[in-house]
N, C-alpha and C. Protein backbone atom coordinates (compact mmCIF):
# COMPACT_ATOMS: atom_id res chain seq x y z
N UNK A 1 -30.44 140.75 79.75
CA UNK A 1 -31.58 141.06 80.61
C UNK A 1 -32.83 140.39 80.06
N UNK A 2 -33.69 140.11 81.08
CA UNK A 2 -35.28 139.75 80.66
C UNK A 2 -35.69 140.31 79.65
N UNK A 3 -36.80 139.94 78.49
CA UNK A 3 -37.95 140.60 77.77
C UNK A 3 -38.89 140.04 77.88
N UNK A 4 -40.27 140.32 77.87
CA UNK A 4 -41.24 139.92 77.76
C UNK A 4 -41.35 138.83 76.83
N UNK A 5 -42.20 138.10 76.76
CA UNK A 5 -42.78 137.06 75.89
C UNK A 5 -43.99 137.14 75.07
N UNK A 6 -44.52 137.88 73.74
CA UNK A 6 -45.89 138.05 73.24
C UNK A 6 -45.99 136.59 73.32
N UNK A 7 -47.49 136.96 73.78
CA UNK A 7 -48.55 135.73 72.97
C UNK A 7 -49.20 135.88 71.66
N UNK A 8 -49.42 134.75 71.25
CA UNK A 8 -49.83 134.63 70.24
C UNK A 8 -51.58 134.70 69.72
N UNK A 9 -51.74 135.77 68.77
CA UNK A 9 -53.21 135.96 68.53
C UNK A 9 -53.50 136.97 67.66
N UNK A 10 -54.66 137.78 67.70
CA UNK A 10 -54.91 138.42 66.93
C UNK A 10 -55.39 140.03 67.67
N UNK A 11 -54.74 139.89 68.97
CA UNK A 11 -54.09 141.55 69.31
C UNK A 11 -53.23 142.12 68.78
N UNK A 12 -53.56 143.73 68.06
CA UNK A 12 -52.10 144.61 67.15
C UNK A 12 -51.49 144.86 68.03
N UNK A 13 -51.39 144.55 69.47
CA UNK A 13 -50.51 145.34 70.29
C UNK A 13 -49.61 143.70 70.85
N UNK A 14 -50.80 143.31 71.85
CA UNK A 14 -50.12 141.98 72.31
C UNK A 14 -50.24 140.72 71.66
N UNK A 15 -51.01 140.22 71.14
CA UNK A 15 -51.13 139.07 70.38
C UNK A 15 -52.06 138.65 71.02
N UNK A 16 -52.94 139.18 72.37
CA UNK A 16 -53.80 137.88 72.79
C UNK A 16 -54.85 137.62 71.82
N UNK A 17 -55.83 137.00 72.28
CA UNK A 17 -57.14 136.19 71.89
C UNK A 17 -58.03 136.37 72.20
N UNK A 18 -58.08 137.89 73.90
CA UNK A 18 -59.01 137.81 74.23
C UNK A 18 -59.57 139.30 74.08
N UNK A 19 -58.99 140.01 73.09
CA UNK A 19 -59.58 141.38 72.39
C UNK A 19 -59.54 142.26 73.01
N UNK A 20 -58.54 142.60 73.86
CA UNK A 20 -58.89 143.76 75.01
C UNK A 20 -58.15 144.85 74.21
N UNK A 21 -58.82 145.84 75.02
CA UNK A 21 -58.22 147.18 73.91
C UNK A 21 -56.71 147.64 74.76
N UNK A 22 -56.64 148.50 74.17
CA UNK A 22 -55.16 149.13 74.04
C UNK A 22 -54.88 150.31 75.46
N UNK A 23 -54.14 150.21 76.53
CA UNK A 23 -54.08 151.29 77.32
C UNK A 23 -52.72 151.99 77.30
N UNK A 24 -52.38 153.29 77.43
CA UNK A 24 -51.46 154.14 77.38
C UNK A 24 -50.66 154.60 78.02
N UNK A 25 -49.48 153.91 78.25
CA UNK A 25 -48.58 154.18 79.89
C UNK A 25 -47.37 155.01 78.71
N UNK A 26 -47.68 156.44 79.33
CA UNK A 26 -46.38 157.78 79.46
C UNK A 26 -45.53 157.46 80.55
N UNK A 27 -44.50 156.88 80.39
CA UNK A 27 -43.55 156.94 81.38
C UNK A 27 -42.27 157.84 81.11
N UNK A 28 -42.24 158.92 82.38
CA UNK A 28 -41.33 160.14 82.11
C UNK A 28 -40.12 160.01 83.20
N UNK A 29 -38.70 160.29 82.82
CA UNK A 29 -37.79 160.60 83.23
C UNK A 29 -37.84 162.08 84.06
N UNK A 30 -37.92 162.16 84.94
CA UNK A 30 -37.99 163.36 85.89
C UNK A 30 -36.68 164.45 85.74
N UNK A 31 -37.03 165.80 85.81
CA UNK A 31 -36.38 166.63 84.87
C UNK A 31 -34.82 166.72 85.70
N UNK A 32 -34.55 167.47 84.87
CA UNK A 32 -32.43 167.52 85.42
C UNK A 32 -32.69 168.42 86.85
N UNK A 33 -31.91 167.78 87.40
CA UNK A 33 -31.88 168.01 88.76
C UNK A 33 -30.50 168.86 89.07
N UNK A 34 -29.69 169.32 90.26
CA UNK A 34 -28.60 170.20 90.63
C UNK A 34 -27.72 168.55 90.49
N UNK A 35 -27.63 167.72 90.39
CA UNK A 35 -26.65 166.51 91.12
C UNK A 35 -26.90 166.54 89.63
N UNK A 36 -27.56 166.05 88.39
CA UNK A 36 -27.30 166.01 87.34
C UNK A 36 -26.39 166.41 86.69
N UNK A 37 -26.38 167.97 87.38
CA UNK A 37 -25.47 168.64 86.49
C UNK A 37 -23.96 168.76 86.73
N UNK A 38 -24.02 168.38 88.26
CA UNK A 38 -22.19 167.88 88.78
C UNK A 38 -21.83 166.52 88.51
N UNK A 39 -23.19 165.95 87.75
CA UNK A 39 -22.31 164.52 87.43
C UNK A 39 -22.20 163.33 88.33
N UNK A 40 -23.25 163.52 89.96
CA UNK A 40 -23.27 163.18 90.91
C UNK A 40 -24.42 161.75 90.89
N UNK A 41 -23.56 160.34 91.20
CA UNK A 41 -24.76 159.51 91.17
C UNK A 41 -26.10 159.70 92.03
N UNK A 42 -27.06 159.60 92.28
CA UNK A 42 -28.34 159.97 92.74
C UNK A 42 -28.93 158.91 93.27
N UNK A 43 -29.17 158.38 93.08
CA UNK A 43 -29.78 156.94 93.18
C UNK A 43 -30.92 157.26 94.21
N UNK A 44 -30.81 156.64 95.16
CA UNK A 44 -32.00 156.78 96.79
C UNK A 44 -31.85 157.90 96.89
N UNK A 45 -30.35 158.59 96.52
CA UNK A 45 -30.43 160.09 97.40
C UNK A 45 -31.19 161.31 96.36
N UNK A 46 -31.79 162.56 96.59
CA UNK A 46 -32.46 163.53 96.17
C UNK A 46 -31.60 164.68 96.07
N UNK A 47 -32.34 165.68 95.05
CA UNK A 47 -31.70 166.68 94.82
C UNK A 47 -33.03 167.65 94.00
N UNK A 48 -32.89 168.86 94.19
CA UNK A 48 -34.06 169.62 93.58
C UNK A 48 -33.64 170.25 92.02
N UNK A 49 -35.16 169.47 91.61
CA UNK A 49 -34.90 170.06 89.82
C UNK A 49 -34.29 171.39 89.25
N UNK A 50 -33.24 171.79 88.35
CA UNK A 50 -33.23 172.90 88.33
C UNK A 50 -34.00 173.98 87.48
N UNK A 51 -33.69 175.01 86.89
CA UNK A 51 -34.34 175.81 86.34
C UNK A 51 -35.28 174.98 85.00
N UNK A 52 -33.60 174.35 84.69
CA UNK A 52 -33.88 173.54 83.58
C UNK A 52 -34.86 172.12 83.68
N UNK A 53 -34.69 172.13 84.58
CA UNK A 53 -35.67 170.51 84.53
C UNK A 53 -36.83 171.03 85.48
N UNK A 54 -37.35 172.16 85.64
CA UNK A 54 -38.71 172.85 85.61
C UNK A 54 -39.15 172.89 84.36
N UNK A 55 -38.37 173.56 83.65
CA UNK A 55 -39.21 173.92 81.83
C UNK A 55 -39.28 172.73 81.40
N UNK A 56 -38.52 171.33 81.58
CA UNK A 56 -38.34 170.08 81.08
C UNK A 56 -39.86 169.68 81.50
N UNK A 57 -40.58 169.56 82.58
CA UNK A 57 -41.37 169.11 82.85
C UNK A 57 -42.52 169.51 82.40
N UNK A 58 -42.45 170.98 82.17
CA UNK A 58 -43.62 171.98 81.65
C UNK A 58 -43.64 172.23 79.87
N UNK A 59 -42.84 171.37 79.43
CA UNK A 59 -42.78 171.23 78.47
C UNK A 59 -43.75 170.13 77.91
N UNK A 60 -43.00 169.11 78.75
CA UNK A 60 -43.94 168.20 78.75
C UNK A 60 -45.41 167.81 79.01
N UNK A 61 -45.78 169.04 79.62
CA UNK A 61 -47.15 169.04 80.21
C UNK A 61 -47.76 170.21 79.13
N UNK A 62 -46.76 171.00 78.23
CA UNK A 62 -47.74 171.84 77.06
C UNK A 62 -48.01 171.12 75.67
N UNK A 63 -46.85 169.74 75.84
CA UNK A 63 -46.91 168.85 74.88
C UNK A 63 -47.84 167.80 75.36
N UNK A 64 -48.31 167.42 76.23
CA UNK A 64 -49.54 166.32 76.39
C UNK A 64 -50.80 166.99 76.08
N UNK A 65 -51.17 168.36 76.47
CA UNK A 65 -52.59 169.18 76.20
C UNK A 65 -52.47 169.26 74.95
N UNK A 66 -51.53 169.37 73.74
CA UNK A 66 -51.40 169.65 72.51
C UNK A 66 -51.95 168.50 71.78
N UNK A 67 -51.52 167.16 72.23
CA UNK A 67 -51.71 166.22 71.72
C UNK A 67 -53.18 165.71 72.65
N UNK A 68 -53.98 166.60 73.02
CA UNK A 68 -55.48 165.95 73.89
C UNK A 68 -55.18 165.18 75.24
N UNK A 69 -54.28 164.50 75.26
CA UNK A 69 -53.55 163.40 76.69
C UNK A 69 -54.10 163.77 77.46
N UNK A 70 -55.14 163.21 78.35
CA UNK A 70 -55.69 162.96 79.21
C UNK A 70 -55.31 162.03 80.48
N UNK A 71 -54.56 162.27 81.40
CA UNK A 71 -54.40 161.05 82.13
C UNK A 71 -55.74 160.73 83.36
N UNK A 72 -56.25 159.46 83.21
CA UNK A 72 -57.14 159.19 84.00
C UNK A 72 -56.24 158.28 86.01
N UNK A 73 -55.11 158.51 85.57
CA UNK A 73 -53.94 157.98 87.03
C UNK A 73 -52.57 158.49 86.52
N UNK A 74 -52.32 158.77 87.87
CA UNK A 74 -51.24 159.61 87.56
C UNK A 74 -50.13 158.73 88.79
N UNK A 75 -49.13 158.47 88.62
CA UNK A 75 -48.14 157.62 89.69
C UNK A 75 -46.53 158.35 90.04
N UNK A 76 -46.20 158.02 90.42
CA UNK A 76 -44.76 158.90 90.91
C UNK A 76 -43.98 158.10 91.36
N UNK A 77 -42.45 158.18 91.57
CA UNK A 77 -41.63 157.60 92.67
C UNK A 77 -41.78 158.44 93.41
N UNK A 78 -41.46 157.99 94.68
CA UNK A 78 -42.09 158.91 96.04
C UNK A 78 -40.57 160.10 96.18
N UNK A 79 -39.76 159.85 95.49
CA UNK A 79 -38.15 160.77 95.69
C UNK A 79 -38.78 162.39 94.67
N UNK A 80 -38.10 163.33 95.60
CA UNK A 80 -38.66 164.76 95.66
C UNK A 80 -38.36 165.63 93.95
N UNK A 81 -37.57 165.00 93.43
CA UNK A 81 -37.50 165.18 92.14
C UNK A 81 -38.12 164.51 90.52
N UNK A 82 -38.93 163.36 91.37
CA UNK A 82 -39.72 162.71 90.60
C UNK A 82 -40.99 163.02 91.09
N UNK A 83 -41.50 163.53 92.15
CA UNK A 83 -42.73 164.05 92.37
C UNK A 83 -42.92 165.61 92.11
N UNK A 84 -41.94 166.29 92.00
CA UNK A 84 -42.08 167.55 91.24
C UNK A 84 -42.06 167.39 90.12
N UNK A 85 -41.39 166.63 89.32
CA UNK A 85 -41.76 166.77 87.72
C UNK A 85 -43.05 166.52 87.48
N UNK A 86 -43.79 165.63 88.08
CA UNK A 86 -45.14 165.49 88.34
C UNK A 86 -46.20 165.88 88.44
N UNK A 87 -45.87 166.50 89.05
CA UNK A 87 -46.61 168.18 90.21
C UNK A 87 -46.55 168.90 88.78
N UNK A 88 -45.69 169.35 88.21
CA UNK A 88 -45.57 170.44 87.27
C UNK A 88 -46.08 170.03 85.90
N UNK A 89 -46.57 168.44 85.70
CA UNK A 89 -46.69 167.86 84.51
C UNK A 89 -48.40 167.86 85.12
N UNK A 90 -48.92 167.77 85.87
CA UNK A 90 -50.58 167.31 85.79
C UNK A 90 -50.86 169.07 86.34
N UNK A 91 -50.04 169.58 87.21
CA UNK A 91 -50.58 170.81 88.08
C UNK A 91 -50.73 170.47 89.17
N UNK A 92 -51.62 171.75 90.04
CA UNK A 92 -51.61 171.66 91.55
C UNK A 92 -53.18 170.82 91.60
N UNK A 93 -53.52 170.57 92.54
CA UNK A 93 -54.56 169.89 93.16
C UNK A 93 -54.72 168.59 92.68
N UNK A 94 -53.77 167.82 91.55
CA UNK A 94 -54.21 166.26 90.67
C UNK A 94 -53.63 165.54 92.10
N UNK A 95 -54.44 164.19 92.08
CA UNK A 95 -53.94 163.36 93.29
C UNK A 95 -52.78 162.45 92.44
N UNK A 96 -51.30 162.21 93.17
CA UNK A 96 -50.80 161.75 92.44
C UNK A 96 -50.13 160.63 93.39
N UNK A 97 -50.25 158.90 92.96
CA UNK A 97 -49.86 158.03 93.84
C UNK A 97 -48.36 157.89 94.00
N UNK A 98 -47.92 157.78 95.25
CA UNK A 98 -46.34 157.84 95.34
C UNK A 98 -45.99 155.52 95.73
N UNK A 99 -45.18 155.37 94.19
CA UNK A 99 -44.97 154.04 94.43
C UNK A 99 -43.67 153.87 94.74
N UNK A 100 -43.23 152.56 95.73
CA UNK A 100 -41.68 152.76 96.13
C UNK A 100 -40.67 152.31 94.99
N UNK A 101 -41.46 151.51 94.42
CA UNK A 101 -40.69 150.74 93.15
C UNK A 101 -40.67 151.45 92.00
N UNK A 102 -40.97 152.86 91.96
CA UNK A 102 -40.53 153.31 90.44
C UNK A 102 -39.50 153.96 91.14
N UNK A 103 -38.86 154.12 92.33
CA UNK A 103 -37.54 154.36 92.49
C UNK A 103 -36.05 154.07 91.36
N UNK A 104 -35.49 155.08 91.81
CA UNK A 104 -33.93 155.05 90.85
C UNK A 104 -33.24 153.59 91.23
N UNK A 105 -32.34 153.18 90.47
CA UNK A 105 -31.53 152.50 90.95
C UNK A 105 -30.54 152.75 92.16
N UNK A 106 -30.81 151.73 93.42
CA UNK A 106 -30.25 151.69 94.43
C UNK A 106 -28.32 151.52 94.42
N UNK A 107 -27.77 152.50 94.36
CA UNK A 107 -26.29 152.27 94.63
C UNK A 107 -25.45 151.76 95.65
N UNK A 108 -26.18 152.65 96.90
CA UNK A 108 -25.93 152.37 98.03
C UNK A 108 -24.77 153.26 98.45
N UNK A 109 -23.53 152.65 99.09
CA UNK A 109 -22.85 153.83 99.48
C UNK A 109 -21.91 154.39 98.15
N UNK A 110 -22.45 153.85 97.04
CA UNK A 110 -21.73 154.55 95.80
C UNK A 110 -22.50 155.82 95.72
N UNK A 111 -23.71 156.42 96.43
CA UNK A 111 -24.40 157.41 95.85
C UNK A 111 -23.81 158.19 96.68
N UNK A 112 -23.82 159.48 95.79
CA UNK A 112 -23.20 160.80 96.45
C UNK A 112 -21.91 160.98 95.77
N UNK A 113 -21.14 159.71 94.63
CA UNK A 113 -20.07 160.15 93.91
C UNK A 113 -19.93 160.11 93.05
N UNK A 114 -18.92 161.10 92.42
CA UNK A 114 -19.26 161.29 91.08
C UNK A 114 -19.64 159.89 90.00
N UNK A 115 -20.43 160.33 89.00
CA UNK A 115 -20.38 159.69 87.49
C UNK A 115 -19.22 159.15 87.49
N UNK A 116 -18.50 159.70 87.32
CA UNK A 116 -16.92 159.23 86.19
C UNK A 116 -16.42 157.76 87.22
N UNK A 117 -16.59 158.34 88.34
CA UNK A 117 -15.78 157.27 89.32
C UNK A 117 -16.38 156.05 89.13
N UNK A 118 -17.95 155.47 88.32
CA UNK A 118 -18.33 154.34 87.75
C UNK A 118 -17.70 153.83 86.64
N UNK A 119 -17.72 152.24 86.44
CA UNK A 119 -17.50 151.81 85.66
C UNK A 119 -18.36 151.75 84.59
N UNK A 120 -17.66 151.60 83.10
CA UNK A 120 -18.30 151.88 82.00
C UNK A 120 -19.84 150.76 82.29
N UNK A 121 -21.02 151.08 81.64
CA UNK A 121 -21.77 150.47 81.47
C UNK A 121 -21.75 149.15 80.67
N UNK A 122 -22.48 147.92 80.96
CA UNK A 122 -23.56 147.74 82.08
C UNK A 122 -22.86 147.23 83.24
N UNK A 123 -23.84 147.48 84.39
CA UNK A 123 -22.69 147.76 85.25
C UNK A 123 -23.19 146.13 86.19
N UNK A 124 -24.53 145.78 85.72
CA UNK A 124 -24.89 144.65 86.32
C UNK A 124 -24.99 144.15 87.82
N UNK A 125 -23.93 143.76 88.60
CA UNK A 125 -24.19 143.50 89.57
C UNK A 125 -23.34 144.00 90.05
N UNK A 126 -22.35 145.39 89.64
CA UNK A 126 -21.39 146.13 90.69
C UNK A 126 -22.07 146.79 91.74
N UNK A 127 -23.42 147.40 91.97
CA UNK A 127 -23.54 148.15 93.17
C UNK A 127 -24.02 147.65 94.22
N UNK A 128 -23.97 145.83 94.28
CA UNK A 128 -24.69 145.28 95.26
C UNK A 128 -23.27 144.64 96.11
N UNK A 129 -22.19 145.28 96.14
CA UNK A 129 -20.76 145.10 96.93
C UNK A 129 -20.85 146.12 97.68
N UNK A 130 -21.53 147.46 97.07
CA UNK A 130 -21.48 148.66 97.69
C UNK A 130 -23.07 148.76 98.69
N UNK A 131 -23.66 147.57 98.55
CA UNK A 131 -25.05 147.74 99.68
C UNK A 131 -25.87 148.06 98.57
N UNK A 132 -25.94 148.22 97.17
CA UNK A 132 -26.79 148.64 96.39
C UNK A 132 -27.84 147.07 95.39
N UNK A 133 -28.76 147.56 94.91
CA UNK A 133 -29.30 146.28 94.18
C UNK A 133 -28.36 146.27 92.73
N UNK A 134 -28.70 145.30 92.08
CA UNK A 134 -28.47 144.57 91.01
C UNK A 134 -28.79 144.95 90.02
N UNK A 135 -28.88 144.93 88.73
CA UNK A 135 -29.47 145.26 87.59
C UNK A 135 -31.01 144.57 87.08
N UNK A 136 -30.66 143.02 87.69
CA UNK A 136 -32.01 142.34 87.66
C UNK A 136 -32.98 142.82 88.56
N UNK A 137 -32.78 143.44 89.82
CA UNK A 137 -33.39 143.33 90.78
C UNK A 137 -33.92 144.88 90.58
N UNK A 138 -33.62 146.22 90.02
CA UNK A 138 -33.97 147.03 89.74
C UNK A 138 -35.05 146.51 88.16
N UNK A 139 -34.89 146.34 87.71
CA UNK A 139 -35.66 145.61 86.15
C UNK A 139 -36.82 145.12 87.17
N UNK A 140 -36.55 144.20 87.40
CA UNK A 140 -37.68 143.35 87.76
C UNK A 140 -38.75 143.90 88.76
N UNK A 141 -38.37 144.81 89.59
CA UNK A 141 -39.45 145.84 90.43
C UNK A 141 -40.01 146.65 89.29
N UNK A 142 -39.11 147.08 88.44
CA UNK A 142 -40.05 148.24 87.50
C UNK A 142 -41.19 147.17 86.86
N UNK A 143 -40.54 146.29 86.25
CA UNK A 143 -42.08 145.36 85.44
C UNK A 143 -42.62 145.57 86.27
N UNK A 144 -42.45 144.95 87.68
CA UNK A 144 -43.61 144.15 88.43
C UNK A 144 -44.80 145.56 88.60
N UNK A 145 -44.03 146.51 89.16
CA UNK A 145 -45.33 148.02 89.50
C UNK A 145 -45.13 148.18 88.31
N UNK A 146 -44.74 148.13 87.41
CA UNK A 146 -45.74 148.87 86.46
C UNK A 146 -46.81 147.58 85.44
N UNK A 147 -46.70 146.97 85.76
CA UNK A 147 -47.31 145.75 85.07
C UNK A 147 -48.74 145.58 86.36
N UNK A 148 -48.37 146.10 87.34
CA UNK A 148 -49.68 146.32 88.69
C UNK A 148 -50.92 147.28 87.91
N UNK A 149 -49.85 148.13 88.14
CA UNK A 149 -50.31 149.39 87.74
C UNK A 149 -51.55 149.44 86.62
N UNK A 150 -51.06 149.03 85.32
CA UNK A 150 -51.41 148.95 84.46
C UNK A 150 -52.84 148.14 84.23
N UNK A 151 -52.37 146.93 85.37
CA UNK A 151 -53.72 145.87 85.21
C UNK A 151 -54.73 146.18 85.67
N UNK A 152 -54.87 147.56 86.73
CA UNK A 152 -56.07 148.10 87.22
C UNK A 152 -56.51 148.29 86.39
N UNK A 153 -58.28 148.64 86.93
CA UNK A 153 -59.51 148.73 86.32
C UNK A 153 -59.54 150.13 85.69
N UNK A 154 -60.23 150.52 84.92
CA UNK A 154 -60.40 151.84 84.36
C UNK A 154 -58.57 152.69 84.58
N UNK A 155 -57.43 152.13 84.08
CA UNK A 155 -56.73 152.82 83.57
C UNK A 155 -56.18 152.56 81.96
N UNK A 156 -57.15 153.70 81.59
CA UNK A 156 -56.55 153.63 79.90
C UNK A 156 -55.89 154.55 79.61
N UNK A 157 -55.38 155.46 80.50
CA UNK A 157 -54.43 156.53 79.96
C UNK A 157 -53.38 157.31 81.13
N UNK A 158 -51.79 156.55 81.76
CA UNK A 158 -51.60 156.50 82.86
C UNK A 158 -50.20 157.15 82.48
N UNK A 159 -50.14 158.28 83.66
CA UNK A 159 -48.56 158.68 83.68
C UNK A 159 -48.24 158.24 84.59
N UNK A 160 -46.69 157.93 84.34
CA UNK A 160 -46.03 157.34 85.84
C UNK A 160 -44.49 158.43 85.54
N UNK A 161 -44.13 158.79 86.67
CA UNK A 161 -42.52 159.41 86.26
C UNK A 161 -42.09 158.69 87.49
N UNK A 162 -40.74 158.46 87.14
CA UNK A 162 -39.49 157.66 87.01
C UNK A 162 -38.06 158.04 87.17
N UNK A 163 -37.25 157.40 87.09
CA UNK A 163 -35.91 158.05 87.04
C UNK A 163 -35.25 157.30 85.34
N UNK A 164 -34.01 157.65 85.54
CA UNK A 164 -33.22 157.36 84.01
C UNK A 164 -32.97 156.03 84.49
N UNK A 165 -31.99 155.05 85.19
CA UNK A 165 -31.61 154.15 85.01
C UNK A 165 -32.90 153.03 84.85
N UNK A 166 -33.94 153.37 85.94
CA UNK A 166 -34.99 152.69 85.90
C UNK A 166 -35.77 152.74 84.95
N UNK A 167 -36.01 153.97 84.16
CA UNK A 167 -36.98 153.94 82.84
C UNK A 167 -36.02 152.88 82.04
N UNK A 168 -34.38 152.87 81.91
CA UNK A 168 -33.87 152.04 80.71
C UNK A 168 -34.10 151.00 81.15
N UNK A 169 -33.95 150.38 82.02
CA UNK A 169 -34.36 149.06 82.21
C UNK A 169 -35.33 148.47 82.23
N UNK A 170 -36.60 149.50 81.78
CA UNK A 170 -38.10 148.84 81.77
C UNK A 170 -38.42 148.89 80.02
N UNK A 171 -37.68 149.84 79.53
CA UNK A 171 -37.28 149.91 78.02
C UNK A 171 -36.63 149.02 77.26
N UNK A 172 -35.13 148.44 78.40
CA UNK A 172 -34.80 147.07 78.20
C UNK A 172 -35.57 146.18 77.91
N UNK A 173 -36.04 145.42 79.10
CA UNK A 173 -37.46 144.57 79.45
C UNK A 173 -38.47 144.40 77.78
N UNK A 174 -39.25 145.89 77.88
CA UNK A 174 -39.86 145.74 76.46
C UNK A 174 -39.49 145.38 75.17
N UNK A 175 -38.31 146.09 74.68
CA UNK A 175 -37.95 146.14 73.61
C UNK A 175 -36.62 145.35 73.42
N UNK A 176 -35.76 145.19 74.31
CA UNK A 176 -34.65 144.16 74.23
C UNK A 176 -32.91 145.17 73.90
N UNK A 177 -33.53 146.66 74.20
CA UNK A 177 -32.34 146.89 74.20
C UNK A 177 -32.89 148.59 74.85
N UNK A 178 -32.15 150.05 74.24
CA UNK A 178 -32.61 150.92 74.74
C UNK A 178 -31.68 151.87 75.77
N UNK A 179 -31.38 153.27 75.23
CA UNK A 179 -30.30 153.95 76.16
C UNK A 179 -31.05 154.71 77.05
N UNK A 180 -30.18 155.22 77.96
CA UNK A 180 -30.84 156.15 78.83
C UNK A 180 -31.41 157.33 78.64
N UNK A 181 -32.85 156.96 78.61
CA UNK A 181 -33.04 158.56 78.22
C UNK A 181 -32.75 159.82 78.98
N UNK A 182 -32.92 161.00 78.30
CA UNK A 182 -32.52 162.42 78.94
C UNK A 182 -33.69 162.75 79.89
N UNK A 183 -33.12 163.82 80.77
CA UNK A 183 -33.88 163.98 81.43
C UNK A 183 -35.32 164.84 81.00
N UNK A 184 -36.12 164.55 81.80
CA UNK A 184 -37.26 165.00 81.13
C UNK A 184 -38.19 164.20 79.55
N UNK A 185 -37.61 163.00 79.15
CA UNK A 185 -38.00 162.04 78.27
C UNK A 185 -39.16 161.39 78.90
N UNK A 186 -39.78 161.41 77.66
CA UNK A 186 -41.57 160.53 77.38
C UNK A 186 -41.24 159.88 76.94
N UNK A 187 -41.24 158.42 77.41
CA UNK A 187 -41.34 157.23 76.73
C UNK A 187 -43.01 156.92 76.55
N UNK A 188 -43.32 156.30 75.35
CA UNK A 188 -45.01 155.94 75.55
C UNK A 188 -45.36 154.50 75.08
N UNK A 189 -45.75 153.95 75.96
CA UNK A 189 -46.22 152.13 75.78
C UNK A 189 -47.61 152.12 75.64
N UNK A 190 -47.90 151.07 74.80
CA UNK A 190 -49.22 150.29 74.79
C UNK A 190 -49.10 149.19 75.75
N UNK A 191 -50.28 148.77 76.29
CA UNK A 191 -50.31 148.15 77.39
C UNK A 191 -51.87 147.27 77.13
N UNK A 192 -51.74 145.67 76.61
CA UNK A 192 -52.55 144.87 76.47
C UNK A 192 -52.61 143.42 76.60
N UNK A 193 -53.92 142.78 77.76
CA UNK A 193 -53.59 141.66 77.77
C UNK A 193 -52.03 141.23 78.37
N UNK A 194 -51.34 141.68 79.17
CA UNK A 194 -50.87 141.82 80.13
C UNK A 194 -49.42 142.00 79.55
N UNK A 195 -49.02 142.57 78.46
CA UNK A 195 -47.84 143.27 77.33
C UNK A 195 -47.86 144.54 77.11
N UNK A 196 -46.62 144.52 77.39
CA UNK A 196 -46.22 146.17 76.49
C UNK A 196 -45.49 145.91 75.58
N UNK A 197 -45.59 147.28 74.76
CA UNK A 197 -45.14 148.04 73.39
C UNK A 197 -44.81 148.79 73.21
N UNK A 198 -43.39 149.56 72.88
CA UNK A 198 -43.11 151.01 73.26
C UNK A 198 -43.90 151.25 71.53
N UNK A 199 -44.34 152.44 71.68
CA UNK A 199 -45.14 153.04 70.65
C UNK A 199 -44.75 154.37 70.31
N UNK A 200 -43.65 155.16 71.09
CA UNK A 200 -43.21 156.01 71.03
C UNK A 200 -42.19 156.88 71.72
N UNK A 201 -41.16 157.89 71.61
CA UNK A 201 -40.32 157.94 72.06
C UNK A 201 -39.89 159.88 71.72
């Protein structure tokens, strides 16, 4: 898969030249859902968080006030289990943008069956026989919105939630390798001069 390319300079984060400071993209895996727990691929299709991936999210939201985290933008995939983890991570009344591209990986008519019935990972370009995208083609939407995202004006401190296959592949992208995280996982990047950095995990 793709990785980024640093430039070269005298940024601690990206290497540029042209001194820009450091911005903070939390990107979260949206909490365990009912299809999680039967093992059920998900992809486009939805399912509501359960007990457990309520506290997953509110966990996460007693662990950002602990640590001061402030988000000045808050982003979502527009699918009903990534905008509730959301909802439950900022609270009621935060405006939160729904983007189409932090969507899950598209299966197509593989979604709706079980886990097991996939082939071992990476699965690359098996779900685009079944009407589904590619492995590149999921990767490469996550850079692109979140590399959008990021380049706006006054965001220095941005949550976005996500799904699992799509957070690994933007983890890929950065770092050059990277498993799926669990549900309800904070990944945290630096974001400079048009690079990321995972900085934490």
């Amino acid at each position: 898969m793709r990785r980024q390319n640093h430039h070269k300079g005298s940024c601690p984060l990206c290497g540029g030249t042209r001194g820009g400071s450091v911005a903070d993209l939390y990107l979260v895996r949206h909490g365990q859902t009912e299809l999680n727990v039967q093992s059920i691929l998900q992809g486009w299709h939805d399912s509501p968080l359960t007990a457990r991936g309520r506290e997953q999210a509110l966990t996460a939201r007693t662990a950002f006030a602990a640590r001061g985290v402030a988000f000045d933008h808050v982003y979502s995939s527009p699918l009903g289990r990534a905008r509730h983890t959301a909802e439950l991570i900022v609270g009621e009344g935060r405006s939160i943008e729904l983007v189409d591209d932090l969507r899950e990986w598209h299966f197509g008519s593989l979604e709706g069956t079980s886990n097991r019935e996939m082939p071992p990972q990476p699965w690359g370009d098996y779900p685009v026989a079944f009407g589904g995208e590619s492995e590149v083609q999921l990767q490469s939407r996550m850079v692109a919105a979140l590399s959008r995202i990021m380049a706006r004006p006054q965001h220095d401190c941005v949550l976005a939630v996500s799904h699992g296959s799509a957070c690994q592949e933007f983890l890929e992208y950065v770092t050059g390798g990277g498993e799926l995280p669990d549900n309800g996982a904070v990944l945290h990047f630096g974001y400079c001069d048009g690079a990321f950095s995972l900085l934490g995990w």
